[in-house]
N, C-alpha and C. Protein backbone atom coordinates (compact mmCIF):
# COMPACT_ATOMS: atom_id res chain seq x y z
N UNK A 1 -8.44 -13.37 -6.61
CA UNK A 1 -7.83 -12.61 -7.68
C UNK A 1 -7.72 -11.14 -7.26
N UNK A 2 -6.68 -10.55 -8.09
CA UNK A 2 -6.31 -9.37 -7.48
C UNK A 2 -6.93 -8.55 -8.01
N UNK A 3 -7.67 -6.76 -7.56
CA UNK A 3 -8.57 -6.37 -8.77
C UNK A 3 -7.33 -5.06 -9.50
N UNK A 4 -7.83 -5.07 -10.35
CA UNK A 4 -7.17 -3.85 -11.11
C UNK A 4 -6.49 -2.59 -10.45
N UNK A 5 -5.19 -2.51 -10.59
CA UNK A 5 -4.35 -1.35 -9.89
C UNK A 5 -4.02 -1.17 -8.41
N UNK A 6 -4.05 -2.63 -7.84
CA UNK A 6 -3.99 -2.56 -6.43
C UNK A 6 -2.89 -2.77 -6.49
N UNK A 7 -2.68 -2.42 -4.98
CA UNK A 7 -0.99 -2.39 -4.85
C UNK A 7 -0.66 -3.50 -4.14
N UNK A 8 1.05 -3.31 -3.76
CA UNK A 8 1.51 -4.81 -3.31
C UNK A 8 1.50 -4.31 -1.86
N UNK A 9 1.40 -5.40 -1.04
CA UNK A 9 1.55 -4.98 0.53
C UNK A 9 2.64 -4.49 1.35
N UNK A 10 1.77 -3.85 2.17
CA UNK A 10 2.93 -3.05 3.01
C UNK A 10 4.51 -3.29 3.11
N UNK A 11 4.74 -4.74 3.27
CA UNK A 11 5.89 -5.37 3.69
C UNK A 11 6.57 -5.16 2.34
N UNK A 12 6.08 -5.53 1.31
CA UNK A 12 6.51 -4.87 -0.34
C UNK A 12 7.37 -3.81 -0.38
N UNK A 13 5.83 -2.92 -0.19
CA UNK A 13 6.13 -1.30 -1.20
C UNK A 13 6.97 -0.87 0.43
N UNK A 14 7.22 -0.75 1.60
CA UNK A 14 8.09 -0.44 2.57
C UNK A 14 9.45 -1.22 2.09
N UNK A 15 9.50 -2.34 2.32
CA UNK A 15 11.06 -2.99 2.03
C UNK A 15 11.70 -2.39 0.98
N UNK A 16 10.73 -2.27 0.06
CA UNK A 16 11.36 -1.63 -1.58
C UNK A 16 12.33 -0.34 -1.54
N UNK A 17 11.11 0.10 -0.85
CA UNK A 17 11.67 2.06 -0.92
C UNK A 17 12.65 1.87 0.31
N UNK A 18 12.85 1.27 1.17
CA UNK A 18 13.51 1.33 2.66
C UNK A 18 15.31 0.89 1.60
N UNK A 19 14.94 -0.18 1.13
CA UNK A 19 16.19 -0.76 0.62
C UNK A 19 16.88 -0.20 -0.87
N UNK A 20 16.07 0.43 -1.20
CA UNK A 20 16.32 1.54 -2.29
C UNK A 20 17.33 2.53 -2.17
N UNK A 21 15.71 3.22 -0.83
CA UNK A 21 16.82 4.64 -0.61
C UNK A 21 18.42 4.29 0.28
N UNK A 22 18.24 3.43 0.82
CA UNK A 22 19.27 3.04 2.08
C UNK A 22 20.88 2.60 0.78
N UNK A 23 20.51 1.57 -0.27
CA UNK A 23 21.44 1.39 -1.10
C UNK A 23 21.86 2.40 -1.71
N UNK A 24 20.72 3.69 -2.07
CA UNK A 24 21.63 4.68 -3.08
C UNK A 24 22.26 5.77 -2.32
N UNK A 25 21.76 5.84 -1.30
CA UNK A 25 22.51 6.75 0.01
C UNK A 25 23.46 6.34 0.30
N UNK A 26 23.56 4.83 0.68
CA UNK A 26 24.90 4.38 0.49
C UNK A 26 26.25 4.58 -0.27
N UNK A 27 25.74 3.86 -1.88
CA UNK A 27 25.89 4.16 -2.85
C UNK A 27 27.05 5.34 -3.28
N UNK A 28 25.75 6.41 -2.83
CA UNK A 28 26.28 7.55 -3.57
C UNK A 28 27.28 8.41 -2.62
N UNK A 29 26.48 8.74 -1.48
CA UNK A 29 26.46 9.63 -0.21
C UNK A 29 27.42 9.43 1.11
N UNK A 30 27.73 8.07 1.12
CA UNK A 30 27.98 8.26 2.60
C UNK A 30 29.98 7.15 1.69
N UNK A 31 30.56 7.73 2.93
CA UNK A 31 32.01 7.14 2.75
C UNK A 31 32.35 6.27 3.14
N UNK A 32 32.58 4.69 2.04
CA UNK A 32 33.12 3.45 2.07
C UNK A 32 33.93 3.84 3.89
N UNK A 33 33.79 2.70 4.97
CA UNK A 33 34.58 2.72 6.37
C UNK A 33 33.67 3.71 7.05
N UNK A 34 33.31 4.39 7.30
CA UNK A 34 32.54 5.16 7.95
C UNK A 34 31.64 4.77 8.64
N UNK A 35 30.73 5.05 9.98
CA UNK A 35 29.79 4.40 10.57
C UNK A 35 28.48 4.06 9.99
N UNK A 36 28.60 5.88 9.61
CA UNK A 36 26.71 5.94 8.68
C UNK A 36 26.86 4.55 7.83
N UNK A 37 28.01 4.68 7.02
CA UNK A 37 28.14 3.35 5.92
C UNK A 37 28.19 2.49 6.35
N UNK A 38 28.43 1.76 7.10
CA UNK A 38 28.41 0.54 8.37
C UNK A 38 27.03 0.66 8.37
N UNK A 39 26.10 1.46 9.48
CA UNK A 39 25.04 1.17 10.04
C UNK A 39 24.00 0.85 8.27
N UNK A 40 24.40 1.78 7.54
CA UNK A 40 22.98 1.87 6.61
C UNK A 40 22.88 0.28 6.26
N UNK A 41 24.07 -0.04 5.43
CA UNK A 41 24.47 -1.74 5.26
C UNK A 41 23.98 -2.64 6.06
N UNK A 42 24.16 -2.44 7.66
CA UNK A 42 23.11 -3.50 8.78
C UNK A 42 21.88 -3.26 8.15
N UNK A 43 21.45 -2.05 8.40
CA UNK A 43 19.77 -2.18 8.44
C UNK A 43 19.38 -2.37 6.83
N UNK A 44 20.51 -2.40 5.84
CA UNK A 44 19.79 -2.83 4.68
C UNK A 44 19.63 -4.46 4.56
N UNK A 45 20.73 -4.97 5.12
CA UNK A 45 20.46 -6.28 5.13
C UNK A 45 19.59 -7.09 6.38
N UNK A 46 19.18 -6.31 7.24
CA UNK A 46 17.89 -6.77 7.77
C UNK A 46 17.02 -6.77 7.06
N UNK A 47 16.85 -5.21 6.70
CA UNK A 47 15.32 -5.31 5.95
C UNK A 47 15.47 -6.34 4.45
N UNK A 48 16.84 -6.95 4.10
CA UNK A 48 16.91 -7.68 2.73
C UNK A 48 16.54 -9.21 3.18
N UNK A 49 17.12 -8.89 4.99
CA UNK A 49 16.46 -10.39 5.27
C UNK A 49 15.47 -11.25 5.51
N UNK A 50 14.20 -9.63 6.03
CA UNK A 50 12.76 -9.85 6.58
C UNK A 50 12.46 -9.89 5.11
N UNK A 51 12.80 -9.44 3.90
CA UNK A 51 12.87 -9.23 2.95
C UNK A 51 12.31 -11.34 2.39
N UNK A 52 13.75 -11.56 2.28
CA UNK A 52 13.49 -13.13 1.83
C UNK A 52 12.90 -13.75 2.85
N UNK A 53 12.80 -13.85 4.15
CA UNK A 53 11.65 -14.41 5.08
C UNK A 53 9.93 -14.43 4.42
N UNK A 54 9.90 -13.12 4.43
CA UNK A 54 8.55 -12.98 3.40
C UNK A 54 8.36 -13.56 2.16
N UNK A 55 9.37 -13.84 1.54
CA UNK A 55 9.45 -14.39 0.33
C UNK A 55 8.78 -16.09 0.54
N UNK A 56 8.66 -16.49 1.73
CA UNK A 56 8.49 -17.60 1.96
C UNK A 56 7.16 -17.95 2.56
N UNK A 57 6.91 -16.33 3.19
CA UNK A 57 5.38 -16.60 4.26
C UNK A 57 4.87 -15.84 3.89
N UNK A 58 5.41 -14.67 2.96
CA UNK A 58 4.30 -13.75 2.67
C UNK A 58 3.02 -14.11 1.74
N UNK A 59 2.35 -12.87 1.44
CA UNK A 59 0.92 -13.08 0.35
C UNK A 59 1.75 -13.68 -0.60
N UNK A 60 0.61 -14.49 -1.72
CA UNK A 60 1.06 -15.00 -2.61
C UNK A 60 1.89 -14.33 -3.73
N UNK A 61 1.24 -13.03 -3.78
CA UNK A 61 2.30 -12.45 -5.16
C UNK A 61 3.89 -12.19 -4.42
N UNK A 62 4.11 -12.34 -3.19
CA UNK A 62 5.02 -11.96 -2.49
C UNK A 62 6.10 -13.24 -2.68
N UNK A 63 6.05 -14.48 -2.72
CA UNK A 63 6.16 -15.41 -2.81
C UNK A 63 7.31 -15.99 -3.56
N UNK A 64 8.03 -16.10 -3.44
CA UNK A 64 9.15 -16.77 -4.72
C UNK A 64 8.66 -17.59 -5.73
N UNK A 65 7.87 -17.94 -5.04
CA UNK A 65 7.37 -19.23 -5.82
C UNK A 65 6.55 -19.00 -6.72
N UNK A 66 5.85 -17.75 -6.41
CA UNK A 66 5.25 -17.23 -7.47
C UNK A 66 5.72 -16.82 -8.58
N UNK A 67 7.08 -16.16 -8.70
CA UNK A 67 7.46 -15.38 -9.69
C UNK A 67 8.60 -16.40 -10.01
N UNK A 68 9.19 -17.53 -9.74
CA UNK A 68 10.46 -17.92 -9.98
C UNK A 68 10.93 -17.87 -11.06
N UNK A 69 11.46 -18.10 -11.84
CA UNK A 69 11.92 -17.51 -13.34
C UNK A 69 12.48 -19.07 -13.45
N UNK A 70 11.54 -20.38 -14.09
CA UNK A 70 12.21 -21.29 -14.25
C UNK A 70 12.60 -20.96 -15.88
N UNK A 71 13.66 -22.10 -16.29
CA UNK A 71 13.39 -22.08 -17.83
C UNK A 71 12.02 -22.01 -18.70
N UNK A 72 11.39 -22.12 -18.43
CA UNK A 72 10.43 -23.12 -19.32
C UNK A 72 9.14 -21.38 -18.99
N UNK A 73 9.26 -20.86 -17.87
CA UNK A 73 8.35 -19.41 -17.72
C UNK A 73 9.53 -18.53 -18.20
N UNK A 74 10.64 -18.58 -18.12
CA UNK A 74 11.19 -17.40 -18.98
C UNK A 74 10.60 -17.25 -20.43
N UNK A 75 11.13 -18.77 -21.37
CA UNK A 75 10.65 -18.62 -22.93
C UNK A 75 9.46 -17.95 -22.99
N UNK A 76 8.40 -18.63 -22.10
CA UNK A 76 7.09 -18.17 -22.27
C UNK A 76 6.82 -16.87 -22.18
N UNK A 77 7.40 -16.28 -21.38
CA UNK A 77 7.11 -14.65 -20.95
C UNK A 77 7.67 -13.78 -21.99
N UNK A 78 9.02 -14.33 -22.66
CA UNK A 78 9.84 -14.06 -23.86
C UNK A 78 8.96 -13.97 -24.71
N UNK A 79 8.46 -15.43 -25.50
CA UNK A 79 7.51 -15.21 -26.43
C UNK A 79 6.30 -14.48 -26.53
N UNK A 80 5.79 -14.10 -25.36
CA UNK A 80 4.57 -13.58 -25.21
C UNK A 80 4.45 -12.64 -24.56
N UNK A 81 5.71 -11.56 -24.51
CA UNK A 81 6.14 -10.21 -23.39
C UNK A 81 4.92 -9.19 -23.83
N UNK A 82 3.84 -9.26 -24.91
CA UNK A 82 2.90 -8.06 -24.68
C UNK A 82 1.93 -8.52 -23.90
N UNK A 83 1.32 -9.68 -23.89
CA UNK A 83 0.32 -10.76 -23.06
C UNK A 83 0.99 -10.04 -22.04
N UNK A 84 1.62 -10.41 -21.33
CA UNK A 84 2.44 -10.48 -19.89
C UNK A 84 2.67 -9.30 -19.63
N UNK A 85 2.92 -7.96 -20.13
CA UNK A 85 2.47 -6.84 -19.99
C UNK A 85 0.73 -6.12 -19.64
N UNK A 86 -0.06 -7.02 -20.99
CA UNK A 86 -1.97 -6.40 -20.28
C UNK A 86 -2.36 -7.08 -19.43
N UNK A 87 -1.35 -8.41 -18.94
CA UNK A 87 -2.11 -8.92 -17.18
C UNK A 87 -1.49 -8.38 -16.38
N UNK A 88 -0.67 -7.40 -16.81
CA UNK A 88 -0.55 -6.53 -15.28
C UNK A 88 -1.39 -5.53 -14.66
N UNK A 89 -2.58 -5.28 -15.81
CA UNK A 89 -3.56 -4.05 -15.70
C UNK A 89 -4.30 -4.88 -14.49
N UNK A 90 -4.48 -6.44 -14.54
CA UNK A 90 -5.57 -6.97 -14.09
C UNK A 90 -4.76 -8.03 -12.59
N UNK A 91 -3.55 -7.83 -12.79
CA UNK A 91 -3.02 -8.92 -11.98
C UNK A 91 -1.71 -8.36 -11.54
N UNK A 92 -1.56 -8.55 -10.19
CA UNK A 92 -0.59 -7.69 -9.61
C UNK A 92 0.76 -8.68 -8.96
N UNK A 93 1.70 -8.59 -10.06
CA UNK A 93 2.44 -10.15 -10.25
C UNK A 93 3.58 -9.66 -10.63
N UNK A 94 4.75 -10.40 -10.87
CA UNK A 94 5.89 -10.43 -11.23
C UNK A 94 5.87 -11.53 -12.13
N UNK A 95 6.17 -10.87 -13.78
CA UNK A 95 6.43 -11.71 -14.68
C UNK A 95 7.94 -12.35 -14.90
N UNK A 96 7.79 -13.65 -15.07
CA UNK A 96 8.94 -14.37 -14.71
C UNK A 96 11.01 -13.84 -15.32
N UNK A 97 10.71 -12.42 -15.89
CA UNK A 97 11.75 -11.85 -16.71
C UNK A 97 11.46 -10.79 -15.48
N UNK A 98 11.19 -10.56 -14.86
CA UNK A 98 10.95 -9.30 -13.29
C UNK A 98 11.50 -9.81 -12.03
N UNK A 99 11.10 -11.01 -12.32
CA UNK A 99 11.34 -12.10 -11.27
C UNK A 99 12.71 -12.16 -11.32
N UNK A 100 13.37 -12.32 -12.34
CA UNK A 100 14.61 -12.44 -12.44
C UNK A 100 15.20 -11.88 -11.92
N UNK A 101 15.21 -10.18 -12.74
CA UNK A 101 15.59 -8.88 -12.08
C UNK A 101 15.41 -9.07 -10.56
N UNK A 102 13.98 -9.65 -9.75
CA UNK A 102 14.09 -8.90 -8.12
C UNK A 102 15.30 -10.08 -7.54
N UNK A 103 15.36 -11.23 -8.26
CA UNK A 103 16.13 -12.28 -7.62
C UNK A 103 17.54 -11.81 -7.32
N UNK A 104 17.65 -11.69 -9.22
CA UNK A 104 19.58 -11.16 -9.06
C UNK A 104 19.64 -9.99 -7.98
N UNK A 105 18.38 -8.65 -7.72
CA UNK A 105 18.61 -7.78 -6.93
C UNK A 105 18.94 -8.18 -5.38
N UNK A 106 17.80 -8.99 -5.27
CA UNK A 106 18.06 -9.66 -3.35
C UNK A 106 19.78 -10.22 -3.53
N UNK A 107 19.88 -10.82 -4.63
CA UNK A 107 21.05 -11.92 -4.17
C UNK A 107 22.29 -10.87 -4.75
N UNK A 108 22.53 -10.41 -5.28
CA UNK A 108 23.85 -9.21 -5.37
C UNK A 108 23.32 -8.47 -4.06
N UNK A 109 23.03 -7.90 -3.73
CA UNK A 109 22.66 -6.92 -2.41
C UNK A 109 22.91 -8.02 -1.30
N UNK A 110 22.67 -9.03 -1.24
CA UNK A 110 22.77 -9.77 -0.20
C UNK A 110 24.70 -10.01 -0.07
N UNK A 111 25.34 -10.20 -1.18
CA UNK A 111 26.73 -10.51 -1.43
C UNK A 111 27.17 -9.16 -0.99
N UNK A 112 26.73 -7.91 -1.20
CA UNK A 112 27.14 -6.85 -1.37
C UNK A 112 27.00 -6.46 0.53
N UNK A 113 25.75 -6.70 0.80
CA UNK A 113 25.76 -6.32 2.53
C UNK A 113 27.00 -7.83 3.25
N UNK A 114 26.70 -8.67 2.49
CA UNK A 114 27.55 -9.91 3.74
C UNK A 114 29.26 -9.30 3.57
N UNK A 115 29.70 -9.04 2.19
CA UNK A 115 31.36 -8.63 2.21
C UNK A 115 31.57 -7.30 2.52
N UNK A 116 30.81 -6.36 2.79
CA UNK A 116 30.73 -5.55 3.46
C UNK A 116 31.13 -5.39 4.95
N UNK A 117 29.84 -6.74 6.05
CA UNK A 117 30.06 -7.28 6.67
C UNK A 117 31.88 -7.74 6.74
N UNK A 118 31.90 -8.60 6.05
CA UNK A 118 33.44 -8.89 5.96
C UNK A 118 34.54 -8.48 6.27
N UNK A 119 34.14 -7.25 6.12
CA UNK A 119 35.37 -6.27 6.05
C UNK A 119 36.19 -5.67 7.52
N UNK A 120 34.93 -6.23 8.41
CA UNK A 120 34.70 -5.32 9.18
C UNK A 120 35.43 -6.71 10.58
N UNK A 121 35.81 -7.81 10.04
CA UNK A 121 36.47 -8.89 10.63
C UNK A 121 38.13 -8.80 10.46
N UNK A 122 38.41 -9.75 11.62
CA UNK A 122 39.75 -9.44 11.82
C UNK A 122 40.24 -10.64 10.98
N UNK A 123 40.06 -11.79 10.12
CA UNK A 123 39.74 -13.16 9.91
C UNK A 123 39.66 -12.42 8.12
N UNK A 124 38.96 -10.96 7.82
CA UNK A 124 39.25 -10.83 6.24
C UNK A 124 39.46 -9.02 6.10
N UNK A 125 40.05 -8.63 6.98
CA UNK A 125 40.76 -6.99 7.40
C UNK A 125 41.74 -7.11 6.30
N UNK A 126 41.44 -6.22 5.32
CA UNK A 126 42.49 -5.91 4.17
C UNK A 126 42.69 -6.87 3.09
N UNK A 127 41.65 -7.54 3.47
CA UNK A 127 41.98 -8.85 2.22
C UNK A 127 40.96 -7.90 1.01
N UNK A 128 41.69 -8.30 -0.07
CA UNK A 128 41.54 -7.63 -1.91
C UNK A 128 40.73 -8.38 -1.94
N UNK A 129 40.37 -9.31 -2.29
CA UNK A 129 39.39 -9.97 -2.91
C UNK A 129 38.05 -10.10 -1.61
N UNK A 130 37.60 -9.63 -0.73
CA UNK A 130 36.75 -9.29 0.05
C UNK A 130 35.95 -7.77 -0.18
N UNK A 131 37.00 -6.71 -0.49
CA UNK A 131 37.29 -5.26 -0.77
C UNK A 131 36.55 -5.54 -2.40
N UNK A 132 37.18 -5.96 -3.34
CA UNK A 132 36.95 -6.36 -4.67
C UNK A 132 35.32 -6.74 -4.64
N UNK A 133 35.06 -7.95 -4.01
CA UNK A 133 33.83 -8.34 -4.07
C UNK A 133 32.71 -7.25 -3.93
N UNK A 134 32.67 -6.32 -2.59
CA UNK A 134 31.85 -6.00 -2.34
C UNK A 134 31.74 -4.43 -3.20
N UNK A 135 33.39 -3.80 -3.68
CA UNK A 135 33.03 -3.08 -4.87
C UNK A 135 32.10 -3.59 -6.48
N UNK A 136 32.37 -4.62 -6.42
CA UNK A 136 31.84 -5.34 -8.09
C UNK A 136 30.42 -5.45 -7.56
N UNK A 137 29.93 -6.44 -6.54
CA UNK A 137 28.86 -6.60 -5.96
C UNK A 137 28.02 -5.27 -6.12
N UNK A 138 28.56 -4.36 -5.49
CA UNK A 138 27.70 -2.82 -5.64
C UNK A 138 27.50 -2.12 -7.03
N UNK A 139 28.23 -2.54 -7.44
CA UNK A 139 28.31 -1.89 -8.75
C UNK A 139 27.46 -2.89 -9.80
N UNK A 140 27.38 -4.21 -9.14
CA UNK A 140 26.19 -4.62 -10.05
C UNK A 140 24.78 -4.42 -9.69
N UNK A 141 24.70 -4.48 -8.43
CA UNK A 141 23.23 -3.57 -8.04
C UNK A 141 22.94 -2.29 -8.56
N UNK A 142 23.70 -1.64 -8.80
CA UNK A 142 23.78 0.00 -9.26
C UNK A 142 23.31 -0.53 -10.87
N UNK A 143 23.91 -1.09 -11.69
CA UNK A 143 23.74 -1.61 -12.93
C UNK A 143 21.99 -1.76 -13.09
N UNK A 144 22.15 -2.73 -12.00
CA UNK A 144 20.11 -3.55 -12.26
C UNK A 144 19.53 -2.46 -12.15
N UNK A 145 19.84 -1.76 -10.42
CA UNK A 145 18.87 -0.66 -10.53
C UNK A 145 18.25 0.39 -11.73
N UNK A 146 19.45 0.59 -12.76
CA UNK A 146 19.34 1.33 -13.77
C UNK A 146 18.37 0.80 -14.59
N UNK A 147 18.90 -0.89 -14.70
CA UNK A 147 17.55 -1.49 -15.47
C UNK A 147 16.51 -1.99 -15.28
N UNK A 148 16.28 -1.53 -13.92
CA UNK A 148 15.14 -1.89 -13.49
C UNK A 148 14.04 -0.70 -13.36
N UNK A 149 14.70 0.75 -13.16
CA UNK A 149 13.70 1.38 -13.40
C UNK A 149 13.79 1.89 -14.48
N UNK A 150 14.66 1.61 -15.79
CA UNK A 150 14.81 2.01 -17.13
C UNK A 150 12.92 1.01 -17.78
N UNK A 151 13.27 -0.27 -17.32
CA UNK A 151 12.28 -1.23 -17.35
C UNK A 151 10.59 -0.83 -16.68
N UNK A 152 10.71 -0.51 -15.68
CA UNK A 152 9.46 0.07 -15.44
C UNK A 152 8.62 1.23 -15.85
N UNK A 153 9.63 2.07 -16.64
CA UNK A 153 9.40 3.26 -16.94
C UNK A 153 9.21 3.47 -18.31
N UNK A 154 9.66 2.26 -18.72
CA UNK A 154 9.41 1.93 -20.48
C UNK A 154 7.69 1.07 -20.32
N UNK A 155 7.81 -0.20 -19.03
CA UNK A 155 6.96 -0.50 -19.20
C UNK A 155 5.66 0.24 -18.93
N UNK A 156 5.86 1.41 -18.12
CA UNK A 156 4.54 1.72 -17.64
C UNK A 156 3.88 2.90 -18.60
N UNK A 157 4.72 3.09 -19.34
CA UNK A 157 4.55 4.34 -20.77
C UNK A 157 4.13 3.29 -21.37
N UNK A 158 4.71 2.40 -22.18
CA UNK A 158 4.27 1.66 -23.19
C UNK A 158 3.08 0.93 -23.12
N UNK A 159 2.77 0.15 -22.17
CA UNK A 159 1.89 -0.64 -21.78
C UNK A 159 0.64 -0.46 -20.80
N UNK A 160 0.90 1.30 -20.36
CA UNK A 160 0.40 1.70 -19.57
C UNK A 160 -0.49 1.20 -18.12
N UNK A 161 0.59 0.44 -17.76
CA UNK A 161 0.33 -0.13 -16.23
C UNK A 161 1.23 0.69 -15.18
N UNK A 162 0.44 0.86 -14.27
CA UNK A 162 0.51 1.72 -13.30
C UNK A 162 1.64 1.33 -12.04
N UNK A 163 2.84 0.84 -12.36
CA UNK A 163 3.39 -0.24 -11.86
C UNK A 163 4.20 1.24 -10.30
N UNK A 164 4.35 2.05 -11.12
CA UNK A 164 4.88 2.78 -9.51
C UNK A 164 3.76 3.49 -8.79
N UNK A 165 2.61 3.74 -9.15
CA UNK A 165 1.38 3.81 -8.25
C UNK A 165 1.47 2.71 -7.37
N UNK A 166 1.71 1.44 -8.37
CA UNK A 166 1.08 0.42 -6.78
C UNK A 166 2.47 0.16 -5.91
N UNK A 167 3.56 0.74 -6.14
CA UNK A 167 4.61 0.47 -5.39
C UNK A 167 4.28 1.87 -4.44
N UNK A 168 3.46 2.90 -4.54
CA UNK A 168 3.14 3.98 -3.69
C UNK A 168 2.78 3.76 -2.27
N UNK A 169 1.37 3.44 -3.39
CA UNK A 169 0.20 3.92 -2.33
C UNK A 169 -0.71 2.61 -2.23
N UNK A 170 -2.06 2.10 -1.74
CA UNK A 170 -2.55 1.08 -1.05
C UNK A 170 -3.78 1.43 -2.56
């Protein structure tokens, strides 16, 4: 068991912030065709790929399997979202409505780095609906992101769990 306010491991709290800052630099900063924008996109979807690799071998809270968001743990987490808020003081987890959130995040970011990729082929050069994808794609990561740290920042006031400490520091 995990003890109170520990953080998630290296491979975690690094991938997080690596694929964070790299998406909003993207994002915001650097110009759609450009190299920087090219290269940041490779190395985001490496690190999105060592990313789901871990998802498979990493520690247990790391785990897909841990957090999967079936039907049946959504209701539950639904019905019982303050419970599932005070085991985070004690348990360093992804509740199955978080789970969701990191899923849709890997898998739009993953659509968003591969048609990116795309673009950059002679096989989908100028094709709209390649161009289209990977604008909508970004723009729904941009969306989560909002609600994801709108979400942490409600949760960690309200419920007072320390949820970006342990995305810090060890």
């Amino acid at each position: 068991m995990q003890t109170p306010y520990q953080s998630w491991d290296i491979v975690i709290r690094l991938g997080h912030w690596l694929m964070a800052s790299l998406f909003l630099i993207n994002y915001w900063l650097l110009e759609e065709g450009e190299d920087w924008h090219e290269w940041a996109g490779y190395a985001l979807f490496c690190i999105l790929t060592f990313r789901m690799i871990w998802g498979f071998v990493g520690p247990s809270n790391a785990r897909f399997s841990d957090f999967f968001p079936t039907i049946k743990r959504l209701k539950y987490s639904i019905n019982n979202f303050n419970q599932e808020q005070k085991k985070h003081l004690t348990e360093n987890r992804h509740n199955p409505i978080a789970g969701l959130m990191v899923l849709f995040l890997l898998f739009t970011l993953l659509i968003t780095a591969v048609s990116g990729w795309m673009q950059t082929l002679d096989a989908f050069w100028g094709e709209d609906w390649v161009q289209n994808l990977h604008a909508w794609s970004a723009d729904a990561v941009m969306i989560a992101v909002a609600v994801h740290v709108s979400a942490v920042l409600i949760i960690q006031y309200r419920y007072k769990v320390p949820l970006i400490k342990r995305m810090i520091r060890r």
